[in-house]
C-alpha atoms as a PDB file:
ATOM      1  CA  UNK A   1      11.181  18.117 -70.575  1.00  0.00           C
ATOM      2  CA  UNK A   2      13.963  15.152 -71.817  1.00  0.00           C
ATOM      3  CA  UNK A   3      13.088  11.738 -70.305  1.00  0.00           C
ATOM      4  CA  UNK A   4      16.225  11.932 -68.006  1.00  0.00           C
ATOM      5  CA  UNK A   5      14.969  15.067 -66.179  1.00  0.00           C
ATOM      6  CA  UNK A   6      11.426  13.230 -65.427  1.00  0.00           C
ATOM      7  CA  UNK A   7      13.498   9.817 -64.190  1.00  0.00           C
ATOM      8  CA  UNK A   8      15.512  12.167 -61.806  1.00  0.00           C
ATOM      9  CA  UNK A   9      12.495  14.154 -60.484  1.00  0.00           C
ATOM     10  CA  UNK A  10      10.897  10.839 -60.037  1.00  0.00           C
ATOM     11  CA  UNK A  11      13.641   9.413 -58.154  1.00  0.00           C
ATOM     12  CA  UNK A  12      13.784  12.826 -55.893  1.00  0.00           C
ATOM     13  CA  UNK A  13       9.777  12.884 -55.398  1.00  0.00           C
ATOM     14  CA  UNK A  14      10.530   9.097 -54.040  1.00  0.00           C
ATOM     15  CA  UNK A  15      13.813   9.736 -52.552  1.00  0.00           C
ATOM     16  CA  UNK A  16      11.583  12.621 -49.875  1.00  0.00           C
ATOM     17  CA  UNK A  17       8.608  10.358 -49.681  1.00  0.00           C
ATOM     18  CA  UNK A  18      10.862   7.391 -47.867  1.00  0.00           C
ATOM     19  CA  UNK A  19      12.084   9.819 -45.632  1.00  0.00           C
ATOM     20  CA  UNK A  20       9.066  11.708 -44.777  1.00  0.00           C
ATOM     21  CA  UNK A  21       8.135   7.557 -43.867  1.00  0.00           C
ATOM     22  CA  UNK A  22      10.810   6.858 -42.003  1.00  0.00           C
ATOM     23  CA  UNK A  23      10.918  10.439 -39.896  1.00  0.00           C
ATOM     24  CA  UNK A  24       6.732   8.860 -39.219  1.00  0.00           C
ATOM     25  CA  UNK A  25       7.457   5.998 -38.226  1.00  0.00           C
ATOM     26  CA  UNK A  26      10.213   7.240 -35.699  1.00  0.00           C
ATOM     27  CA  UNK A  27       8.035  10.150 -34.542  1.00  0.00           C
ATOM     28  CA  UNK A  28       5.178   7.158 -33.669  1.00  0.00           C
ATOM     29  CA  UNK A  29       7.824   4.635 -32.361  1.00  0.00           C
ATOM     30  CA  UNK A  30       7.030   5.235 -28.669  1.00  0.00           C
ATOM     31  CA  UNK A  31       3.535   4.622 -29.541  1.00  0.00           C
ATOM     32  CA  UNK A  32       4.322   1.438 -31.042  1.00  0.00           C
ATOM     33  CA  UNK A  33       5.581  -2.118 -31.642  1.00  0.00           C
ATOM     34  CA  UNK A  34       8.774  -2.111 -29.881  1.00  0.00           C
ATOM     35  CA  UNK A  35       8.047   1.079 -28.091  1.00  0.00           C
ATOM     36  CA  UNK A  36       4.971  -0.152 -26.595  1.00  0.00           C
ATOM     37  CA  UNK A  37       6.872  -3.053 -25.441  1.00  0.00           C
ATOM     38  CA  UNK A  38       9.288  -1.244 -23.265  1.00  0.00           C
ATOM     39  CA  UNK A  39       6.547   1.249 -21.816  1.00  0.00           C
ATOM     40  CA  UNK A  40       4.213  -1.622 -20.502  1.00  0.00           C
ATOM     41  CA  UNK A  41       6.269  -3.908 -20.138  1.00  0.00           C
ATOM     42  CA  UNK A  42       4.189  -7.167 -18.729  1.00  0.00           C
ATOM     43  CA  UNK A  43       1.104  -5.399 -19.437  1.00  0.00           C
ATOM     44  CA  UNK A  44       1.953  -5.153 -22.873  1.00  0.00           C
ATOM     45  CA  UNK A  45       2.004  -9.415 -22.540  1.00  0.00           C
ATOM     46  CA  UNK A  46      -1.487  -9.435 -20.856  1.00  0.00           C
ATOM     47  CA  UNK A  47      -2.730  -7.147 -23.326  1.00  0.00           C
ATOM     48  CA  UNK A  48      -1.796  -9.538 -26.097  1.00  0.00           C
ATOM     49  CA  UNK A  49      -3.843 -12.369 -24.309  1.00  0.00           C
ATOM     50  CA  UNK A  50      -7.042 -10.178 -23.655  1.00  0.00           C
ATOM     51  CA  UNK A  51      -6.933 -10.033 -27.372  1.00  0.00           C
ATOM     52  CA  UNK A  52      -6.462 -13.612 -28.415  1.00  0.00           C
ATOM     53  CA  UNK A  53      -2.774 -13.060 -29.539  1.00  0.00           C
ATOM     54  CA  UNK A  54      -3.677 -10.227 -32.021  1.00  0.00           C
ATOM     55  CA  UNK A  55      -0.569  -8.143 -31.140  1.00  0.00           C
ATOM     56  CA  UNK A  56      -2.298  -5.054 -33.555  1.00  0.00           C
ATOM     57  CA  UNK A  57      -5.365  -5.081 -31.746  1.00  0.00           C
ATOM     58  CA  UNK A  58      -3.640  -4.733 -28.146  1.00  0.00           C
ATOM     59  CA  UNK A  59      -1.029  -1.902 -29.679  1.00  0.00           C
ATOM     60  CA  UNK A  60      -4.436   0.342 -30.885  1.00  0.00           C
ATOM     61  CA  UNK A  61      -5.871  -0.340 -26.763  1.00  0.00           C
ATOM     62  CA  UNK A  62      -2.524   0.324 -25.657  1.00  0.00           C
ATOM     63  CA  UNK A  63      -1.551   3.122 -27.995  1.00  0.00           C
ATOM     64  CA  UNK A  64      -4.885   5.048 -27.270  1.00  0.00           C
ATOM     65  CA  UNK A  65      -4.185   4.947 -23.068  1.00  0.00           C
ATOM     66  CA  UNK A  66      -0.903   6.408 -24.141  1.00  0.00           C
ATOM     67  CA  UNK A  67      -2.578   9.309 -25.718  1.00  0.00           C
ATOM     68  CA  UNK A  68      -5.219   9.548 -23.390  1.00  0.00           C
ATOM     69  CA  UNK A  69      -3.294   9.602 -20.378  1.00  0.00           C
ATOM     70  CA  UNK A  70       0.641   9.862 -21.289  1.00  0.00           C
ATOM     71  CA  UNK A  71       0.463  13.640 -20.511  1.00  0.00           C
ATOM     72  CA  UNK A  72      -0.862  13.589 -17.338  1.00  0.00           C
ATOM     73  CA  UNK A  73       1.955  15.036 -14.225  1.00  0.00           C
ATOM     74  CA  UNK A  74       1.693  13.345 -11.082  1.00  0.00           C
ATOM     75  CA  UNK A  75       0.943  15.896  -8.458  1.00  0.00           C
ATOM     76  CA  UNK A  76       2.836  15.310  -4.776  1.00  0.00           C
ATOM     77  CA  UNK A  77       2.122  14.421  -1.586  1.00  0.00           C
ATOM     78  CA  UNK A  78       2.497  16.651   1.914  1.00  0.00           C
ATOM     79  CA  UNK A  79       4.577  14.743   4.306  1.00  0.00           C
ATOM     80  CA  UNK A  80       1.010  14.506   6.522  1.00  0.00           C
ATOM     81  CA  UNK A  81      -0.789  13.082   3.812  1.00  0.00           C
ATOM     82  CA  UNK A  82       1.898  10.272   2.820  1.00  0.00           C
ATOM     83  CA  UNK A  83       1.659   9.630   6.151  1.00  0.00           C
ATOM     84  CA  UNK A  84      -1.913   8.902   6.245  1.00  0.00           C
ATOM     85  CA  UNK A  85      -1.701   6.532   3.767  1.00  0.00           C
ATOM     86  CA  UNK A  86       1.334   4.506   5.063  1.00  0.00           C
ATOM     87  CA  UNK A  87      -1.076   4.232   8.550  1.00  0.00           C
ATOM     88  CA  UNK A  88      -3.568   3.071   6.235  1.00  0.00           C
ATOM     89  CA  UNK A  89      -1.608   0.629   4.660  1.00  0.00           C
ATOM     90  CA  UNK A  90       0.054  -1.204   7.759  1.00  0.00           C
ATOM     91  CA  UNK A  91      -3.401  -0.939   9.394  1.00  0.00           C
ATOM     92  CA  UNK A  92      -4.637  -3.212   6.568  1.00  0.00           C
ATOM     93  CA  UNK A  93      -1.747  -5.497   6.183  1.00  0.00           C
ATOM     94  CA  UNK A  94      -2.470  -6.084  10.091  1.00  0.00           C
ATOM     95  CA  UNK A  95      -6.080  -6.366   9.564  1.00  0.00           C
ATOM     96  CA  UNK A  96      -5.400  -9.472   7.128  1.00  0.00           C
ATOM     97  CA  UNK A  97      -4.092 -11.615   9.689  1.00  0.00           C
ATOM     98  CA  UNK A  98      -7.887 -11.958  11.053  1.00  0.00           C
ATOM     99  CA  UNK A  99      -9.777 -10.181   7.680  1.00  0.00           C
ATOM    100  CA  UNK A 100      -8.811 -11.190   4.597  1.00  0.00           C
ATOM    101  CA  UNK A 101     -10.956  -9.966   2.798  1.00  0.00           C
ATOM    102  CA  UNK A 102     -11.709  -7.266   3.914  1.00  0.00           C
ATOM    103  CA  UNK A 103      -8.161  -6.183   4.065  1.00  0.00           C
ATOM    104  CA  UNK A 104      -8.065  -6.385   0.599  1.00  0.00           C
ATOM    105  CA  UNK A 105     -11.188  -4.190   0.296  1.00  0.00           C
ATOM    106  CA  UNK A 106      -9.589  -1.700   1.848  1.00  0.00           C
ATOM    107  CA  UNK A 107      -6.481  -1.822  -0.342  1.00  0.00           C
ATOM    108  CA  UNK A 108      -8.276  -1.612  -3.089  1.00  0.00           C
ATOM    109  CA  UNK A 109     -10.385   1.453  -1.814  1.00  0.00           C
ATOM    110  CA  UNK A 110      -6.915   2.920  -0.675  1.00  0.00           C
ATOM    111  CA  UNK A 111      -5.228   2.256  -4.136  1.00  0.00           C
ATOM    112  CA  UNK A 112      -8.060   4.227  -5.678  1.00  0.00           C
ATOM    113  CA  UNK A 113      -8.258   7.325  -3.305  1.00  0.00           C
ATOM    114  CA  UNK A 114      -4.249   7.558  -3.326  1.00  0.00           C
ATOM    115  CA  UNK A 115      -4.090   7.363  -7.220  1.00  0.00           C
ATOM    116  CA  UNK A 116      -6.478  10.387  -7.529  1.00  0.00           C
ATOM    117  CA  UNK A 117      -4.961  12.200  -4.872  1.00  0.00           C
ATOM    118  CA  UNK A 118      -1.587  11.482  -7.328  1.00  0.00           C
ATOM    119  CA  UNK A 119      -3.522  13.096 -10.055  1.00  0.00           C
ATOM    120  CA  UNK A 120      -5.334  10.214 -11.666  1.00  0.00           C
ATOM    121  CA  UNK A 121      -8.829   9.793 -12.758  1.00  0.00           C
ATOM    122  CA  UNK A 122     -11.336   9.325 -10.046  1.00  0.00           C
ATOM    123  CA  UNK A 123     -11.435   5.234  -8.396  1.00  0.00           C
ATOM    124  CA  UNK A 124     -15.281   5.583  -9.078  1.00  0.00           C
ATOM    125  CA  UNK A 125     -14.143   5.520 -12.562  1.00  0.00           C
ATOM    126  CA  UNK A 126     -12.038   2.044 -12.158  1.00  0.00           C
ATOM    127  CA  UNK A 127     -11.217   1.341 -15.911  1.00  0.00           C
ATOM    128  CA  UNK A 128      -9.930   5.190 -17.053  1.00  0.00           C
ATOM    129  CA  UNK A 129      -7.984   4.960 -13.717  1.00  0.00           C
ATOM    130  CA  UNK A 130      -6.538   2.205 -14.120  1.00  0.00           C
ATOM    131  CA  UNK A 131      -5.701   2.509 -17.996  1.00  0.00           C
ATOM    132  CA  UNK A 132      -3.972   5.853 -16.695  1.00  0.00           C
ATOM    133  CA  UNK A 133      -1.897   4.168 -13.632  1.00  0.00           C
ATOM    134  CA  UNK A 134      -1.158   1.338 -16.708  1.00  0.00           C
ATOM    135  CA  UNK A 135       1.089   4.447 -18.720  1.00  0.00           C
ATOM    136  CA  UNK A 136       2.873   6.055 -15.867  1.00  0.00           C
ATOM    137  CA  UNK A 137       3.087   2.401 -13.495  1.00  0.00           C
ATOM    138  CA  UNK A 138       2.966  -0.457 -15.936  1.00  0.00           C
ATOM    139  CA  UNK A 139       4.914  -2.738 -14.202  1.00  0.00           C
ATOM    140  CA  UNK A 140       3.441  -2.676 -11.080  1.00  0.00           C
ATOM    141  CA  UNK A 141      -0.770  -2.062 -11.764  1.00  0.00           C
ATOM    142  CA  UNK A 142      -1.413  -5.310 -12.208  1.00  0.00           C
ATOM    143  CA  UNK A 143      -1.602  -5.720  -8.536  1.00  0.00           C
ATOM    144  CA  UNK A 144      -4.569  -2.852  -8.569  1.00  0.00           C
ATOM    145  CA  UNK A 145      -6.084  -5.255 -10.779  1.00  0.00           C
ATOM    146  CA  UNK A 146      -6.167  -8.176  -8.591  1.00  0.00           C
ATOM    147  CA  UNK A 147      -7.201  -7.071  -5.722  1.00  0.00           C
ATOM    148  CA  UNK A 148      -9.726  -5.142  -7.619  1.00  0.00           C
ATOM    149  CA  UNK A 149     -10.891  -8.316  -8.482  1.00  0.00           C
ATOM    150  CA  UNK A 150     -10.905  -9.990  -5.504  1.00  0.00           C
ATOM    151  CA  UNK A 151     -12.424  -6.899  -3.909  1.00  0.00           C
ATOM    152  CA  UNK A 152     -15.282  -7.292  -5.687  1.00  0.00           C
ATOM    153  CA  UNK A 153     -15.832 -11.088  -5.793  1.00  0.00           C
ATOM    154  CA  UNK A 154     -17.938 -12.370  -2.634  1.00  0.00           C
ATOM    155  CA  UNK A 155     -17.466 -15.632  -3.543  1.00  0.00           C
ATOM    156  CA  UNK A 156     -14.357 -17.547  -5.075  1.00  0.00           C
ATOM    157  CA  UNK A 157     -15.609 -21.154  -6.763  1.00  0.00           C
ATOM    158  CA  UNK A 158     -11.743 -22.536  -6.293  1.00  0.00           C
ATOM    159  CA  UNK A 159     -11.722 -22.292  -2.343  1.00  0.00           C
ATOM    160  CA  UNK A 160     -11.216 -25.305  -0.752  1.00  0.00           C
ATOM    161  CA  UNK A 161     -13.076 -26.060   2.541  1.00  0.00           C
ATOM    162  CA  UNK A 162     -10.642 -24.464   4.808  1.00  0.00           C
ATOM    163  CA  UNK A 163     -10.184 -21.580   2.501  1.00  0.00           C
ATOM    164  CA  UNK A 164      -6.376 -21.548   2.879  1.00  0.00           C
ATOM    165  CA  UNK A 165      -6.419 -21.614  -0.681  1.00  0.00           C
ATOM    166  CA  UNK A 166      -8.480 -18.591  -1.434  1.00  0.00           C
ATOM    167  CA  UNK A 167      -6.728 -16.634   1.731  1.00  0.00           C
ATOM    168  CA  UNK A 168      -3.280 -17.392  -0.370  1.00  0.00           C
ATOM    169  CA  UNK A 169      -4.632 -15.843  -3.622  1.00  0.00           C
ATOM    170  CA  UNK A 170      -5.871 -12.838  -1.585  1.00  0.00           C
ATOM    171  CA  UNK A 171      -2.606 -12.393   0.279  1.00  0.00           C
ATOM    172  CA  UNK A 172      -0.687 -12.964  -3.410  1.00  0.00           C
ATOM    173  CA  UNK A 173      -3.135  -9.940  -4.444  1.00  0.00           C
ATOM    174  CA  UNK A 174      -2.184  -7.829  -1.310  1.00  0.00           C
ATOM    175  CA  UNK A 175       1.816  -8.685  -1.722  1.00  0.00           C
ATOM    176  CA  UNK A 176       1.815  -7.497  -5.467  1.00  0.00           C
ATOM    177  CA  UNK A 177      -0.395  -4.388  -5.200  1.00  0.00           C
ATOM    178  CA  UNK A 178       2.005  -3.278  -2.716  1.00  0.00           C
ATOM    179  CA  UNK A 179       4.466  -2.490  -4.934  1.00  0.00           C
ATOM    180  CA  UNK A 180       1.757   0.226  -6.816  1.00  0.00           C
ATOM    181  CA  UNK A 181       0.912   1.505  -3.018  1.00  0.00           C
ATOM    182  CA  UNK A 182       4.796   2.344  -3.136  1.00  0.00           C
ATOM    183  CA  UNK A 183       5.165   3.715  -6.266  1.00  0.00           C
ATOM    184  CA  UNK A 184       2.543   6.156  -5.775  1.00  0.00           C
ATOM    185  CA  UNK A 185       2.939   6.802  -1.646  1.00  0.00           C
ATOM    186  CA  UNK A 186       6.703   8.246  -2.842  1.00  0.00           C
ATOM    187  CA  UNK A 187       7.893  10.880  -4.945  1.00  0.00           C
ATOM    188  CA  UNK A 188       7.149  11.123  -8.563  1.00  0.00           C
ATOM    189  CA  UNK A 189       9.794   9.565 -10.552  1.00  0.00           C
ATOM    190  CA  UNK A 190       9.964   8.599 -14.271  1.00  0.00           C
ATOM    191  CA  UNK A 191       8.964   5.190 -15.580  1.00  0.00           C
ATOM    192  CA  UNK A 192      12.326   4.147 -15.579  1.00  0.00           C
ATOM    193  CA  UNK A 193      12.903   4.586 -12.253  1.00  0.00           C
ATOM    194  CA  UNK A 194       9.225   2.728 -11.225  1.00  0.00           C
ATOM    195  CA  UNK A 195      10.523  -0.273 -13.420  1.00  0.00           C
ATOM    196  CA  UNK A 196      11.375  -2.570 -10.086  1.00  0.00           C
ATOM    197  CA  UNK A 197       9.923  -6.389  -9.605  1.00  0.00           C
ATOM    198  CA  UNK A 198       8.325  -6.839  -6.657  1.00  0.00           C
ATOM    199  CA  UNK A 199      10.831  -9.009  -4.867  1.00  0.00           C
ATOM    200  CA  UNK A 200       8.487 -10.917  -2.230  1.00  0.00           C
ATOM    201  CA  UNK A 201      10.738 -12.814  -0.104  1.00  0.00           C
ATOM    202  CA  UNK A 202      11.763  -9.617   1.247  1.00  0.00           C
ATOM    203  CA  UNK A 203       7.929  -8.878   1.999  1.00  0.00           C
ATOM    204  CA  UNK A 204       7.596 -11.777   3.348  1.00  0.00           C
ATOM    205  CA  UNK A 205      10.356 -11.734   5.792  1.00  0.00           C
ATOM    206  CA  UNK A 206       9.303  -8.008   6.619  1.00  0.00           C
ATOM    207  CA  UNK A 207      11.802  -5.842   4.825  1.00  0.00           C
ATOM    208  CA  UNK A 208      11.593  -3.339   2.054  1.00  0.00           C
ATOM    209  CA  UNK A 209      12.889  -5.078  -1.486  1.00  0.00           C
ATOM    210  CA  UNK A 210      15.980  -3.038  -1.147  1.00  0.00           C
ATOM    211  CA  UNK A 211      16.630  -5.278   1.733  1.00  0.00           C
ATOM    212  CA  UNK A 212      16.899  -2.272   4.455  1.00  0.00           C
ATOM    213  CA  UNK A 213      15.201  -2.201   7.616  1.00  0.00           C
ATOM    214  CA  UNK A 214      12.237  -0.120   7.839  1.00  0.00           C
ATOM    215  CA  UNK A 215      12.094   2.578  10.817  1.00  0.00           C
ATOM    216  CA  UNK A 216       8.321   3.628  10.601  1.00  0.00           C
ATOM    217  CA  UNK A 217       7.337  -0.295  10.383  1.00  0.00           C
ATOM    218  CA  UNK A 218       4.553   0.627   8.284  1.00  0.00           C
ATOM    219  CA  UNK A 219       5.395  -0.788   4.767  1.00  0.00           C
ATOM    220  CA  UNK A 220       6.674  -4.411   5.608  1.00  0.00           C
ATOM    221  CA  UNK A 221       3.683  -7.063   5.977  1.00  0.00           C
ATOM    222  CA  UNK A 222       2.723  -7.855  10.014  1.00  0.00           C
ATOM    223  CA  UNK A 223       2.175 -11.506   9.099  1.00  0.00           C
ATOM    224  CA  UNK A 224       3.071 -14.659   6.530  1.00  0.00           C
ATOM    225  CA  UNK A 225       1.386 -17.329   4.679  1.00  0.00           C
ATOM    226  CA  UNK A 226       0.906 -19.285   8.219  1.00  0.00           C
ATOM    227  CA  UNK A 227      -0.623 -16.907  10.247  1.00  0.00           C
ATOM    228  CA  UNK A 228      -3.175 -15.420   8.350  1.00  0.00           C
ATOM    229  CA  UNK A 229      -6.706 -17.058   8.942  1.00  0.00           C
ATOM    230  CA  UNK A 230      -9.374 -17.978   6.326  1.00  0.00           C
ATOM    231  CA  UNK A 231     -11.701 -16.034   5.048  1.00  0.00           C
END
């Protein structure tokens, strides 16, 4: 075989192997860098932190919920169940007003009871829920997390002696895990569609964020920042 055949096998042997890379590489992109970025969007940022700034380390935890939990299908609501939950909900946000906390209990155990009727892991299971509402509901789980945490927390070290500081944090919590409550109360839609800050003026002022008036009244909050009592 002459020397010039071997360079151009060479060259073809190397020429496949690039693009055998590259077609790897694109095949993984959603599962990575960039792609991982516009899945989780925020939580991709929080990720980051939980690992010290080590952007590989929070791709693998990220990467692996993906492929845990990316094929999971949201199953519907009936109309009577949805409305269950929307009674639920409004019953809570009223119940801050007087019980903070435990307002925010029951968000959190409502959170956890709608997600698996949604098709998610069990609540009793908080972390593989969670990881799985983090893939299909990135944007807005962090408010899961939070009151979670607060849910769980009998005692909060930065409350000042009239607690207004701690009832703020809670109804912060409350406010932002609304938007998850929403997500999942509706229809299934794709991540795209789910992508949508949690505008809280218009909670505040007792309006959906798309600024229409609500006819049920159960989804805008009953109260603000100055009526709600400490916990």
């Amino acid at each position: 075989m002459s020397t010039g055949l071997i360079i151009a096998l060479i060259v073809i042997v190397a020429a496949v192997l690039v693009v055998a890379a590259v077609l790897t590489l694109r095949g993984r992109g959603p599962q990575h860098g960039r792609g991982l970025k516009r899945r989780f969007g925020p939580e991709y940022d929080r990720a980051v932190a939980r690992h010290d700034g080590d952007e590989k380390a929070a791709e693998r935890e990220l990467a692996e919920r993906v492929e845990r939990h990316g094929s999971l299908r949201e199953q519907p609501l009936e109309p009577a169940e949805r409305q269950r939950y929307e009674d639920r909900w409004a019953a809570a946000q009223e119940r801050f007003v007087d019980s903070p906390r435990e307002a925010v209990a029951e968000a959190d155990r409502l959170l956890a009871e709608l997600a698996k009727a949604r098709g998610f892991p069990d609540g009793g299971q908080y972390e593989e829920q969670f990881n799985a509402l983090s893939v299909h509901h990135a944007d807005h789980v962090h408010g899961y997390r939070r009151v979670h945490a607060v849910a769980g927390t009998r005692t909060n070290a930065r409350q000042d002696g009239d607690g207004r500081t701690n009832t703020e944090e809670m109804r912060s919590a409350m406010v932002e895990a609304r938007a998850l409550f929403e997500d999942l109360v509706g229809p299934a839609r794709s991540r795209e569609e789910s992508r949508t800050p949690t505008d809280e003026s218009h909670v505040r002022a007792g309006q959906p964020r798309d600024g229409r008036s609500d006819g049920r009244g159960h989804l805008p909050w009953a109260f603000n920042r100055r009526h709600a009592k400490g916990s």
